[in-house]
C-alpha atoms as a PDB file:
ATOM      1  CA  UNK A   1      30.113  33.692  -1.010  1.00  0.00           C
ATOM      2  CA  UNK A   2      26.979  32.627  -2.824  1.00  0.00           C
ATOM      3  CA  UNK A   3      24.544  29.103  -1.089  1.00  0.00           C
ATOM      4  CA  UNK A   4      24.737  26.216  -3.754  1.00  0.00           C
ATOM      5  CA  UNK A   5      21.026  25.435  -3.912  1.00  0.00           C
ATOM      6  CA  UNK A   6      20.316  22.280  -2.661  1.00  0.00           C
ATOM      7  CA  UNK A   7      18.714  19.587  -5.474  1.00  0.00           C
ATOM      8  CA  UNK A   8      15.766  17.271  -5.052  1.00  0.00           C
ATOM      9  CA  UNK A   9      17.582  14.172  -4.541  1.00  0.00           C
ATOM     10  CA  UNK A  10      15.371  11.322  -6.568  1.00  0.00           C
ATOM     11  CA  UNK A  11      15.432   7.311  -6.949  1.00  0.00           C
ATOM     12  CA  UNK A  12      16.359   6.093 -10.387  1.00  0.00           C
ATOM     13  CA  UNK A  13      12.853   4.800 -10.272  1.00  0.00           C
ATOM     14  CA  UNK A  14       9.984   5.227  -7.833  1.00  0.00           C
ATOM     15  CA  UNK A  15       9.358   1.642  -7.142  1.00  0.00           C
ATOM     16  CA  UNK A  16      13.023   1.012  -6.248  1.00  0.00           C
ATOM     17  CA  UNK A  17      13.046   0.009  -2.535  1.00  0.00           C
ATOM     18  CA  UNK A  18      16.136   2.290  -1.098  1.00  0.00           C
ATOM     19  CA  UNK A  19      14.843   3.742   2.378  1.00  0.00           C
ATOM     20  CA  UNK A  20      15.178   1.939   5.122  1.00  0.00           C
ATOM     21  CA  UNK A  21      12.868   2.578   7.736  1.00  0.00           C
ATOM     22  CA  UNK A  22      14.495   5.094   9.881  1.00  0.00           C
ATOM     23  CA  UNK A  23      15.061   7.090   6.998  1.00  0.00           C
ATOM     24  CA  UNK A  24      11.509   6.569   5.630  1.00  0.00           C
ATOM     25  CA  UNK A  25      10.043   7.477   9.191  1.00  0.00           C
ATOM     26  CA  UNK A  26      11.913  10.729   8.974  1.00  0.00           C
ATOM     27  CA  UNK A  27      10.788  11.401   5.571  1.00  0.00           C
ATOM     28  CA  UNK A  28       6.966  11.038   6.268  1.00  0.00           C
ATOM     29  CA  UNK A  29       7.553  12.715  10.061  1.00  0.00           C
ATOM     30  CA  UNK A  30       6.245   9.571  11.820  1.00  0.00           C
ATOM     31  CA  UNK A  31       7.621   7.300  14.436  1.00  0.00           C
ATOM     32  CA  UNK A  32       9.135   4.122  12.668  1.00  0.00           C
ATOM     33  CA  UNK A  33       6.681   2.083  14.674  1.00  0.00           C
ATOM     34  CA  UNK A  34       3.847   3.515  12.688  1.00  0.00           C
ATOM     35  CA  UNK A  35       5.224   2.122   9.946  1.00  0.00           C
ATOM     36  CA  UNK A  36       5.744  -1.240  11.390  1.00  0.00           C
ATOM     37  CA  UNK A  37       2.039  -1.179  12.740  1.00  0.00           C
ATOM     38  CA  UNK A  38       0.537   0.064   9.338  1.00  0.00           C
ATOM     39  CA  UNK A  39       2.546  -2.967   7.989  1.00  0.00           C
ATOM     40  CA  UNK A  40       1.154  -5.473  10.522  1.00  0.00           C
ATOM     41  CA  UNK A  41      -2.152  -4.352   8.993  1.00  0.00           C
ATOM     42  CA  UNK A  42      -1.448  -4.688   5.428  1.00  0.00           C
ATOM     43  CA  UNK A  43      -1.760  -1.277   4.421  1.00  0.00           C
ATOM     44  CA  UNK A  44       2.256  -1.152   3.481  1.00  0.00           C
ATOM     45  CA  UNK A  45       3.980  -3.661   1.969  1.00  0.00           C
ATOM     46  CA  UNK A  46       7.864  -2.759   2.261  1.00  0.00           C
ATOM     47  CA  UNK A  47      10.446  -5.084   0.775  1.00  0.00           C
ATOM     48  CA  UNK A  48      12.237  -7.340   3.105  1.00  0.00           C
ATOM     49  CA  UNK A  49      16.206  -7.757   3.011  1.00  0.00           C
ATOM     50  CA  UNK A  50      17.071 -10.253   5.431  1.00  0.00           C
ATOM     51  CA  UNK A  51      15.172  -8.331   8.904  1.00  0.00           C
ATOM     52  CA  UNK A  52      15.735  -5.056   7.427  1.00  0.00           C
ATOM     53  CA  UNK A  53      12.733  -3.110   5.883  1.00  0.00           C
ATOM     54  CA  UNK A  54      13.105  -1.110   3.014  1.00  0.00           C
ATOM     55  CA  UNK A  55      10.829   1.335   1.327  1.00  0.00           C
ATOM     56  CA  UNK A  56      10.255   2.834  -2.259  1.00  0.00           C
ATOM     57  CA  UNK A  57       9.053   6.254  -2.734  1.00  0.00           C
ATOM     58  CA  UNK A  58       6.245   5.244  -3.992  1.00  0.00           C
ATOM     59  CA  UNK A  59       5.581   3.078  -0.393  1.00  0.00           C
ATOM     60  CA  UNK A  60       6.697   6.446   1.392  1.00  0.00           C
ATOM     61  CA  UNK A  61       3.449   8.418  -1.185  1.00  0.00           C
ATOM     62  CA  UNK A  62       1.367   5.392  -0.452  1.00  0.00           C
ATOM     63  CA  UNK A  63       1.930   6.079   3.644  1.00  0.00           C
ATOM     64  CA  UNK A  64       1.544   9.626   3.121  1.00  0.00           C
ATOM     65  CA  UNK A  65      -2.088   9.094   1.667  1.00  0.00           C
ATOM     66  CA  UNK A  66      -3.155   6.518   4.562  1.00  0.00           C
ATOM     67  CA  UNK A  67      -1.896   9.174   7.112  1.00  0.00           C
ATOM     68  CA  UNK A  68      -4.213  11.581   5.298  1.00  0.00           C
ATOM     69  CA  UNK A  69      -7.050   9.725   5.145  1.00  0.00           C
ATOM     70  CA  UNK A  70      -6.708   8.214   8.367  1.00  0.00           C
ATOM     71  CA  UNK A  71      -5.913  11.953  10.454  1.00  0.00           C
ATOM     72  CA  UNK A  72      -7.753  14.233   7.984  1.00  0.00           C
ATOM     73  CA  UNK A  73     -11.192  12.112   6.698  1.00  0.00           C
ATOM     74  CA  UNK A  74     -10.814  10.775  10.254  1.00  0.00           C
ATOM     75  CA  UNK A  75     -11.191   7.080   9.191  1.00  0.00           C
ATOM     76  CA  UNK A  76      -9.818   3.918  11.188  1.00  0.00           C
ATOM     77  CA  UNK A  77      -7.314   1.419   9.968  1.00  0.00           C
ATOM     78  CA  UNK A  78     -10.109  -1.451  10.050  1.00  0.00           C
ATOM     79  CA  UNK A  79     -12.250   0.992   8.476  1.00  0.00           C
ATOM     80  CA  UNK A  80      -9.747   1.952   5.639  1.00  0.00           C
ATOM     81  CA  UNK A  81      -8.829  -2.030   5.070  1.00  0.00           C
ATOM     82  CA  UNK A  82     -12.745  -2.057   4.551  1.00  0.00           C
ATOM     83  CA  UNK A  83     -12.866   0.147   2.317  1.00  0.00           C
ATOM     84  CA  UNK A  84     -10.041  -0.292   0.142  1.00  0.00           C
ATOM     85  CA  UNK A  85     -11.378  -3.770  -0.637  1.00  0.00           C
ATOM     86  CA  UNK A  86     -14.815  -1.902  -2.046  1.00  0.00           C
ATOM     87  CA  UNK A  87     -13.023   1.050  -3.924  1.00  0.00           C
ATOM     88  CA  UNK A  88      -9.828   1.674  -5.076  1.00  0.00           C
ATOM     89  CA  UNK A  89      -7.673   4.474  -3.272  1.00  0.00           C
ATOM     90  CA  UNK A  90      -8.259   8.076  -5.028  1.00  0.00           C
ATOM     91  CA  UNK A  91     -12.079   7.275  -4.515  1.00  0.00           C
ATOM     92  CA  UNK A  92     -11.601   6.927  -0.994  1.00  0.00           C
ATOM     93  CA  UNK A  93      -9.009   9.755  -0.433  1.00  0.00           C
ATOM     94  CA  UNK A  94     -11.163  11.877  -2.728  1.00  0.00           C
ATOM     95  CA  UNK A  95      -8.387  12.597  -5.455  1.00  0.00           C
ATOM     96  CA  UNK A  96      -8.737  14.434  -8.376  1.00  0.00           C
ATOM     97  CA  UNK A  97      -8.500  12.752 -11.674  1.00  0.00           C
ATOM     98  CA  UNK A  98      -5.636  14.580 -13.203  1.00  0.00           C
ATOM     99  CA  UNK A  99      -3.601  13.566  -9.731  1.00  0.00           C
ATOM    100  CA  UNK A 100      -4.689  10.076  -9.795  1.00  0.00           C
ATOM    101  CA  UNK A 101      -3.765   9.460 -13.203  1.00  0.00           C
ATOM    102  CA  UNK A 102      -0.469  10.582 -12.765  1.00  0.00           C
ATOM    103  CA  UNK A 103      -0.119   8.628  -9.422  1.00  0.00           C
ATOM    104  CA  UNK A 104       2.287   5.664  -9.760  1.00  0.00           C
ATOM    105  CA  UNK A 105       1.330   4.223  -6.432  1.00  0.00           C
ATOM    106  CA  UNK A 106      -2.010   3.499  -6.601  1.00  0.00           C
ATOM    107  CA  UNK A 107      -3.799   0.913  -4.527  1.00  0.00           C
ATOM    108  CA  UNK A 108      -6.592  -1.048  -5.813  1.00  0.00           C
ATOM    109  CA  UNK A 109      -7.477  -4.269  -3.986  1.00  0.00           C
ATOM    110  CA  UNK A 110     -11.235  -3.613  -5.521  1.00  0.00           C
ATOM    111  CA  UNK A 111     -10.054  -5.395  -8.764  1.00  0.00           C
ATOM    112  CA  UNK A 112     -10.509  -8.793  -8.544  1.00  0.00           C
ATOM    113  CA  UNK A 113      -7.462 -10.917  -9.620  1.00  0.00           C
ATOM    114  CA  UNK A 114      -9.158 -13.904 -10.495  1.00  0.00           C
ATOM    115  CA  UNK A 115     -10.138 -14.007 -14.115  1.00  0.00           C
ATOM    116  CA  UNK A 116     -13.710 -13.082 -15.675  1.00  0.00           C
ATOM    117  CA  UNK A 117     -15.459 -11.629 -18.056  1.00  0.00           C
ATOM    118  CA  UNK A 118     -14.548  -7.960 -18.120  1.00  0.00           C
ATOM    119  CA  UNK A 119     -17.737  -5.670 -17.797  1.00  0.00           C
ATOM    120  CA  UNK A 120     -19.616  -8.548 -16.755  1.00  0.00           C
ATOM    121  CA  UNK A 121     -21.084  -7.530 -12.860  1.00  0.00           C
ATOM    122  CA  UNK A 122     -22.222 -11.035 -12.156  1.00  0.00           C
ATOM    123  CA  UNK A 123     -18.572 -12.482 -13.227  1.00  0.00           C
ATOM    124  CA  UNK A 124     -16.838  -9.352 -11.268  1.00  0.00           C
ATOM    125  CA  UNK A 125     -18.768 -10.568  -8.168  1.00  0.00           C
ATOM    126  CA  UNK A 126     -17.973 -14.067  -8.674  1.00  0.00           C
ATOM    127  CA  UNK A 127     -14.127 -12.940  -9.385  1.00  0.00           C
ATOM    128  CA  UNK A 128     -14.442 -11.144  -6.163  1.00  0.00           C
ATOM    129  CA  UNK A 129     -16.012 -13.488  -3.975  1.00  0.00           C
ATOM    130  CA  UNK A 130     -13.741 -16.222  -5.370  1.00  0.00           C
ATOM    131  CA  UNK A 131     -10.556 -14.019  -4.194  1.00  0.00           C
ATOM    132  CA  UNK A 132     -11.957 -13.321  -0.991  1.00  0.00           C
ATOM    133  CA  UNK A 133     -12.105 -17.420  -0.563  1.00  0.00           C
ATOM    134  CA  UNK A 134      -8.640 -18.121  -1.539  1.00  0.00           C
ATOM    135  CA  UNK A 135      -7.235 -15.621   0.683  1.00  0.00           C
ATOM    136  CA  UNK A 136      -9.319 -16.509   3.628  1.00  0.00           C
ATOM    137  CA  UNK A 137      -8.179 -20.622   3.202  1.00  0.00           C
ATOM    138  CA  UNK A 138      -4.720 -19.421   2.649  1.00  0.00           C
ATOM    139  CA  UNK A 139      -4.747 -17.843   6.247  1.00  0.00           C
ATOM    140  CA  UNK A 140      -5.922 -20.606   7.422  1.00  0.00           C
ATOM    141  CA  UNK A 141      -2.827 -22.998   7.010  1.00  0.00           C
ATOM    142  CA  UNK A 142      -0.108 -23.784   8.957  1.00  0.00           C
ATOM    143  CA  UNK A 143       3.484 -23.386   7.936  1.00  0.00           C
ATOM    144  CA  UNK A 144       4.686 -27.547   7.589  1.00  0.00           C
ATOM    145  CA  UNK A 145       8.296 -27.699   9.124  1.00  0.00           C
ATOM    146  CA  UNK A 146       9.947 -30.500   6.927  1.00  0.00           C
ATOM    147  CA  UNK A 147      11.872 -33.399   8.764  1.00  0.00           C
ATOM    148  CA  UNK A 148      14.396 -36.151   7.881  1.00  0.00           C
END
């Protein structure tokens, strides 16, 4: 009798949230509470369905990377937040260009969202500082509760 050889089984797309996080701890050979504490720290962002968590494979590559940086370049997770806000990911994690071209979960929180002048270093920094403004008064606030 011959082994069938076992095939990569693959999402239908690599943002498509389908893992929940027992299954994505396995996968990445962590405890599911390091997921839930790189998510407390914003490094992960997995969708919510009702109180379940569920990751996409490109989440589960994301995780992979901060686990590298983070055991093998031996940086913090207040250190990596730091840094990801000055430079996107493959310049932190060191990729090479042909890998982070073809990445499809790249992080770049470096970009300003706000809009400006592209090219323009003085706009970029205004862009930037502007962003870092609306998110700090947005953390600020206090959920109102309505009443009738």
């Amino acid at each position: 009798m011959v082994a069938k050889k076992k095939t990569a089984i693959q999402p239908l797309r690599p943002d498509l949230p389908i893992y929940p996080i027992g299954v994505a701890a396995k996968l990445l050979d962590v405890h599911p509470r390091t997921l839930r504490i790189y998510e407390a720290e914003g490094l992960v962002h997995p969708q919510h369905t009702g109180s379940r968590r569920l990751y996409s494979l490109n989440d589960i590559k994301w995780v992979s990377c901060v686990r590298s940086m983070i055991h093998d370049q031996g940086i913090s997770i207040p250190g990596l937040k730091r840094l990801l806000t000055l430079a996107p990911c493959w310049e932190i994690a060191e990729c090479p260009s042909e890998v982070h071209e073809t990445c499809e979960c790249l992080f770049d929180k470096a970009v300003p969202r706000s809009l400006r002048v592209a090219g323009d270093e003085v706009a970029e920094k205004k862009a930037k500082a502007a962003d870092r403004a609306k998110k700090n008064a947005g953390s600020g606030r206090k959920k109102q509760v309505g009443r009738s």
